[in-house]
C-alpha atoms as a PDB file:
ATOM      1  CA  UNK A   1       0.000   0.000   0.000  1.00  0.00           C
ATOM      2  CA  UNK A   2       2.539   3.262  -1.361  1.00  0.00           C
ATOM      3  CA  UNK A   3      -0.091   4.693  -3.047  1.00  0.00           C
ATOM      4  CA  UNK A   4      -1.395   7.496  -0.689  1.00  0.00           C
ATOM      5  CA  UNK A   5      -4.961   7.382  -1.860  1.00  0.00           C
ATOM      6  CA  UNK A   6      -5.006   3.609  -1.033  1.00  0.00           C
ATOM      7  CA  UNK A   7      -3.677   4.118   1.849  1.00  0.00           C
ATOM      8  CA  UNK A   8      -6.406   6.921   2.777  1.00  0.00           C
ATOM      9  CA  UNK A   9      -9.196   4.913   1.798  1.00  0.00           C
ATOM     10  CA  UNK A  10      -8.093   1.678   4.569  1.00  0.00           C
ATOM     11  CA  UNK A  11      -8.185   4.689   6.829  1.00  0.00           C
ATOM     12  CA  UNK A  12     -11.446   5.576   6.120  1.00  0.00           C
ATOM     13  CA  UNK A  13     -12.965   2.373   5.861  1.00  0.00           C
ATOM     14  CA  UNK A  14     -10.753   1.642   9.295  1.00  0.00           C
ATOM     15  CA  UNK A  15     -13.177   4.470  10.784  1.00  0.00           C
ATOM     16  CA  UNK A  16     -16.138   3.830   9.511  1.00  0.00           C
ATOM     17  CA  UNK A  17     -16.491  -0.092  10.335  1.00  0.00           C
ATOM     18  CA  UNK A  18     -15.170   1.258  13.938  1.00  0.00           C
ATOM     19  CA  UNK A  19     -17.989   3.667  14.044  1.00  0.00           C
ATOM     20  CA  UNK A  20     -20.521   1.762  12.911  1.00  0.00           C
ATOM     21  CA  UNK A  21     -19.931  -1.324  15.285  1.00  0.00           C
ATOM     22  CA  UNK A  22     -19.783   0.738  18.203  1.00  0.00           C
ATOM     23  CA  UNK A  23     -22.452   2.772  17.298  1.00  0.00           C
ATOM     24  CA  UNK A  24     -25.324   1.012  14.959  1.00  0.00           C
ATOM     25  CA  UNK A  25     -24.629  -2.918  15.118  1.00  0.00           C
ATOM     26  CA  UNK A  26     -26.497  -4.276  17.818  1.00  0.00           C
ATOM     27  CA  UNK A  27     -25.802  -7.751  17.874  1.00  0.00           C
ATOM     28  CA  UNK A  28     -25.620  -9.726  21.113  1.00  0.00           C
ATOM     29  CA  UNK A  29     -23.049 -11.865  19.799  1.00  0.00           C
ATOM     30  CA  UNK A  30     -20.774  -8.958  19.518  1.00  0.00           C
ATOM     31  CA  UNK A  31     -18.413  -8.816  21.118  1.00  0.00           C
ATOM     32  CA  UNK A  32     -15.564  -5.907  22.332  1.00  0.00           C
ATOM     33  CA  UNK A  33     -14.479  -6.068  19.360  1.00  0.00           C
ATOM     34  CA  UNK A  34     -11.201  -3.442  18.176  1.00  0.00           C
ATOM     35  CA  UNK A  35     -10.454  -2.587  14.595  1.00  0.00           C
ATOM     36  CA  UNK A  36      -7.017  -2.718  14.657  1.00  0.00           C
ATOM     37  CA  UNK A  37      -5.771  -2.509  10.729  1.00  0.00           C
ATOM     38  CA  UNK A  38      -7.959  -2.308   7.399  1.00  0.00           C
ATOM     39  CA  UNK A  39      -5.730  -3.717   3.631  1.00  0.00           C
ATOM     40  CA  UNK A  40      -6.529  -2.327   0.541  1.00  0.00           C
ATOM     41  CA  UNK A  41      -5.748  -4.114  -2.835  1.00  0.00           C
ATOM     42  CA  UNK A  42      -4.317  -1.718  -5.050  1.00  0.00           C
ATOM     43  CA  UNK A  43      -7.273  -1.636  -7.243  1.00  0.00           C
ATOM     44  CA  UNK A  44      -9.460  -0.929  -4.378  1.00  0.00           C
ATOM     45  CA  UNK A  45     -11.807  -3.685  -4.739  1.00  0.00           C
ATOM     46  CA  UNK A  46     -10.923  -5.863  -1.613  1.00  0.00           C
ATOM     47  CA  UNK A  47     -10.633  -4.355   1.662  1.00  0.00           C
ATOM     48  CA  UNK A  48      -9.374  -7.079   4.547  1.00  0.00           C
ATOM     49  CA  UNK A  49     -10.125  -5.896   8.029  1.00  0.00           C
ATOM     50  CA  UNK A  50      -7.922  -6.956  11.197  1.00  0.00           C
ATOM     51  CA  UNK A  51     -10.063  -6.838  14.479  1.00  0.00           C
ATOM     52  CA  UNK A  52      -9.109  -7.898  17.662  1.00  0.00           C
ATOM     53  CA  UNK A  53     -12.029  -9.199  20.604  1.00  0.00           C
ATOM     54  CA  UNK A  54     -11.178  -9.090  24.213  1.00  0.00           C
ATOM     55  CA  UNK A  55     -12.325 -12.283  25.888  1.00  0.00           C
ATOM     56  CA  UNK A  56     -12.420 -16.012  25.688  1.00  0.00           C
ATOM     57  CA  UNK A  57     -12.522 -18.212  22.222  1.00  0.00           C
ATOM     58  CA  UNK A  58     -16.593 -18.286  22.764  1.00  0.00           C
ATOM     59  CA  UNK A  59     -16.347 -14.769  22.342  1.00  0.00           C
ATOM     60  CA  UNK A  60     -13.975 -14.654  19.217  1.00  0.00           C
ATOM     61  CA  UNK A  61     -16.137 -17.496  17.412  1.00  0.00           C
ATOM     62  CA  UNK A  62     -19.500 -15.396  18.215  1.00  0.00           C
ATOM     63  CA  UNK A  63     -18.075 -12.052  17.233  1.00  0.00           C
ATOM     64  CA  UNK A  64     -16.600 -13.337  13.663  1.00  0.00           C
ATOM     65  CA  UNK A  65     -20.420 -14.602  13.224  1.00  0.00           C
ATOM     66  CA  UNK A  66     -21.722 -11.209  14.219  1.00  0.00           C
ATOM     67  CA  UNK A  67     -19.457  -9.487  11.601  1.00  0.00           C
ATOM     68  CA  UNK A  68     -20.169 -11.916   9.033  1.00  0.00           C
ATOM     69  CA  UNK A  69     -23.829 -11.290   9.287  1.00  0.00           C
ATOM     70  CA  UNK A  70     -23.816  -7.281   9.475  1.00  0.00           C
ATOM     71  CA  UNK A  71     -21.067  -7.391   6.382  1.00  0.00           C
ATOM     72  CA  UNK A  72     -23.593  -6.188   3.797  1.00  0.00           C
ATOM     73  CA  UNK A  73     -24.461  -2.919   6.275  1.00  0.00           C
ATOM     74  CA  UNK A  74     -21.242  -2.391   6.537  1.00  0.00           C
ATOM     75  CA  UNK A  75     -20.266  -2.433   2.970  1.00  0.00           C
ATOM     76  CA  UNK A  76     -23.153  -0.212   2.546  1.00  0.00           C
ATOM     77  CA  UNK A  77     -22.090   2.486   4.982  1.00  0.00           C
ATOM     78  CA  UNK A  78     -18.437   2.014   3.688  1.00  0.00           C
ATOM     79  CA  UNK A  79     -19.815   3.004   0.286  1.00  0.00           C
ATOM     80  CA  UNK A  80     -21.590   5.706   1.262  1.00  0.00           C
ATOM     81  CA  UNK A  81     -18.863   7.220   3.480  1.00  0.00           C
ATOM     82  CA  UNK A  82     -16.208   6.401   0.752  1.00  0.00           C
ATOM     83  CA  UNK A  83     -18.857   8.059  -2.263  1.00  0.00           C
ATOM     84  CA  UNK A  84     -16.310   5.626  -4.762  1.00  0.00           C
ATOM     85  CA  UNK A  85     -18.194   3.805  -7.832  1.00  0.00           C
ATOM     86  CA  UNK A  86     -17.561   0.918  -6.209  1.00  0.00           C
ATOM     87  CA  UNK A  87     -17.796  -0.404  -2.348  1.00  0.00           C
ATOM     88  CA  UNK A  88     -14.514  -2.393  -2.018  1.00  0.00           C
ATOM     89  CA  UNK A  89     -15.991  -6.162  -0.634  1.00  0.00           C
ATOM     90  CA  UNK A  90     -14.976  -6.403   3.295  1.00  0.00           C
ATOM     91  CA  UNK A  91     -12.881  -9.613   4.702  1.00  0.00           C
ATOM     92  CA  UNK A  92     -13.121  -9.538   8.819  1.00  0.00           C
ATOM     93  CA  UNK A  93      -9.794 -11.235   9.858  1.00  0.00           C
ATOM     94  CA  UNK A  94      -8.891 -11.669  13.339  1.00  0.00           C
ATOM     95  CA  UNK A  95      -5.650 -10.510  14.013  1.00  0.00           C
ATOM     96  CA  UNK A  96      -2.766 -12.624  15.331  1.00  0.00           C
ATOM     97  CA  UNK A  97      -0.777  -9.104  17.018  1.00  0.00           C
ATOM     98  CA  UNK A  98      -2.339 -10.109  20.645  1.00  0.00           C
ATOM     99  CA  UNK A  99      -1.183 -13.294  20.497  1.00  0.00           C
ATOM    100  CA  UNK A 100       2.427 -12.955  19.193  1.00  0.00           C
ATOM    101  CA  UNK A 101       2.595 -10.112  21.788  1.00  0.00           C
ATOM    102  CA  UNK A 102       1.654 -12.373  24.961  1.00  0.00           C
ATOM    103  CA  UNK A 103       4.435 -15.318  23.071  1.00  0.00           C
ATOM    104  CA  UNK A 104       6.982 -12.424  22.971  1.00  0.00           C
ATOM    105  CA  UNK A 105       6.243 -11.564  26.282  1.00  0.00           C
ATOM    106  CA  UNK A 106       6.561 -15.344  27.482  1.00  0.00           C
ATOM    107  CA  UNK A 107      10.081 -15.605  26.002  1.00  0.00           C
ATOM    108  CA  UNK A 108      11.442 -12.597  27.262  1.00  0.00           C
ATOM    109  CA  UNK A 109      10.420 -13.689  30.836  1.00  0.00           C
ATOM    110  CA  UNK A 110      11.867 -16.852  30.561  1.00  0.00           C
ATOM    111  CA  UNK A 111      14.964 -15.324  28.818  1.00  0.00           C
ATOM    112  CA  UNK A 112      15.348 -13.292  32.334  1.00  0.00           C
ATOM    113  CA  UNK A 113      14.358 -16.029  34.463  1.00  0.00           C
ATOM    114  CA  UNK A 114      17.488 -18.195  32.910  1.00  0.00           C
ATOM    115  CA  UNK A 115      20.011 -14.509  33.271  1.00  0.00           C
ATOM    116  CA  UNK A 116      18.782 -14.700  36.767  1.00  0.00           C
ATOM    117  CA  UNK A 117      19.748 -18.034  37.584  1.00  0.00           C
ATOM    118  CA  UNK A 118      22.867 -17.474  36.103  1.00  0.00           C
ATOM    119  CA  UNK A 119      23.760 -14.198  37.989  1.00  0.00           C
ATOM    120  CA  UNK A 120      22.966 -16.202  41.078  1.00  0.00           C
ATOM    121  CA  UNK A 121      25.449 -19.111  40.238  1.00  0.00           C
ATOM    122  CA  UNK A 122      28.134 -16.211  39.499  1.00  0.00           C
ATOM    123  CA  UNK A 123      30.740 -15.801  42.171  1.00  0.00           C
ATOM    124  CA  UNK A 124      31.800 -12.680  43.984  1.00  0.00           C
ATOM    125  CA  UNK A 125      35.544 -12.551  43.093  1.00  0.00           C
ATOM    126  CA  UNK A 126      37.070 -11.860  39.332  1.00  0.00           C
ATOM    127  CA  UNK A 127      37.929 -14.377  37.051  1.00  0.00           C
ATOM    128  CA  UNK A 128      41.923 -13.964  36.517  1.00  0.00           C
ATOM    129  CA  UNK A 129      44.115 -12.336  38.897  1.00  0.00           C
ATOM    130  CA  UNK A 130      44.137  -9.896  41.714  1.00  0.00           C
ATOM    131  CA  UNK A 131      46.216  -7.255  39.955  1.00  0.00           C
ATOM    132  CA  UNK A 132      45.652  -7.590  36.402  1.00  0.00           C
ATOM    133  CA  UNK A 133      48.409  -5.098  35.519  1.00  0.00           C
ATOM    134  CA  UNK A 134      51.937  -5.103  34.592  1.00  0.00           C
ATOM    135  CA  UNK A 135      54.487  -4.217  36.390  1.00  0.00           C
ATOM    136  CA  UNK A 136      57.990  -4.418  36.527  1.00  0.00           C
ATOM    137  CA  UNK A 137      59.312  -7.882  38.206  1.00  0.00           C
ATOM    138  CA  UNK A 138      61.778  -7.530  41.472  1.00  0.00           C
ATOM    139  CA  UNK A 139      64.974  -8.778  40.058  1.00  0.00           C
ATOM    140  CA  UNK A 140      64.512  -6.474  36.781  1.00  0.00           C
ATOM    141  CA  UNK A 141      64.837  -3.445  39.298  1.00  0.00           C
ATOM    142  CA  UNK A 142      67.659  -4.989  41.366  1.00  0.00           C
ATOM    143  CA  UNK A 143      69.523  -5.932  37.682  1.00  0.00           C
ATOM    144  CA  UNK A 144      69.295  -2.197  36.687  1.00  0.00           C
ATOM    145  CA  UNK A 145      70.602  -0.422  39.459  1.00  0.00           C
ATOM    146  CA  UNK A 146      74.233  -2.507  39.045  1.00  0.00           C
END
């Protein structure tokens, strides 16, 4: 999506579908349900939108049934608010970003789990010697002053 006016129009369409399901869809089965991204195809005839539901999978598999259903209102209203020739067709995807977040956030807290049991194995005293500089050796100074 480089083209500007693409790029425009999966903003607007990102607004409007936000709008109108917190505003006009009254579904029970919907869920809290965040539009987090909208795609456009470069001919602006497909638009694929990323959502995101807070709750369990009950809630995810009622909420991508609510959307499917209230699709051809929200093409409509897309349409309208867009005032193109024609209404780009709407995808609902649910978007994988929550869950590669919490995996991320697993792995980085066992990454510092395992640096913390390492720190705790770590001894208190330098590896190498006490004085790690050079100096001159005892009979080098005695040797020079003859």
């Amino acid at each position: 999506m480089s083209n500007p006016r693409i790029r425009k129009i999966a903003d607007r369409i990102q607004v409007t579908v936000a709008e109108m399901l917190e505003r006009r869809i009254k579904d029970p089965r919907l869920g809290f349900v965040t539009v987090t991204d909208v795609r456009v195809t470069g001919d602006s005839q497909q638009a694929t939108v990323f959502y995101t539901v807070l709750g369990e999978e009950t809630d995810l598999t009622s909420t991508a049934a609510a959307l499917e259903s209230a699709k051809g209102l929200l093409r409509s209203e897309v349409a309208k608010q867009l005032g193109m020739r024609h209404a780009p067709t709407l995808t609902f995807v649910q978007d994988a970003l929550p869950e590669s977040a919490r995996h991320l956030d697993e792995v980085l807290a066992r990454a510092k789990a395992q640096d913390e049991e390492v720190a705790s194995h770590r001894g208190t005293s330098y590896a190498g010697e006490a004085d790690p500089y050079k100096r001159p050796r005892e009979n080098d100074v005695a040797d020079e002053g003859l």
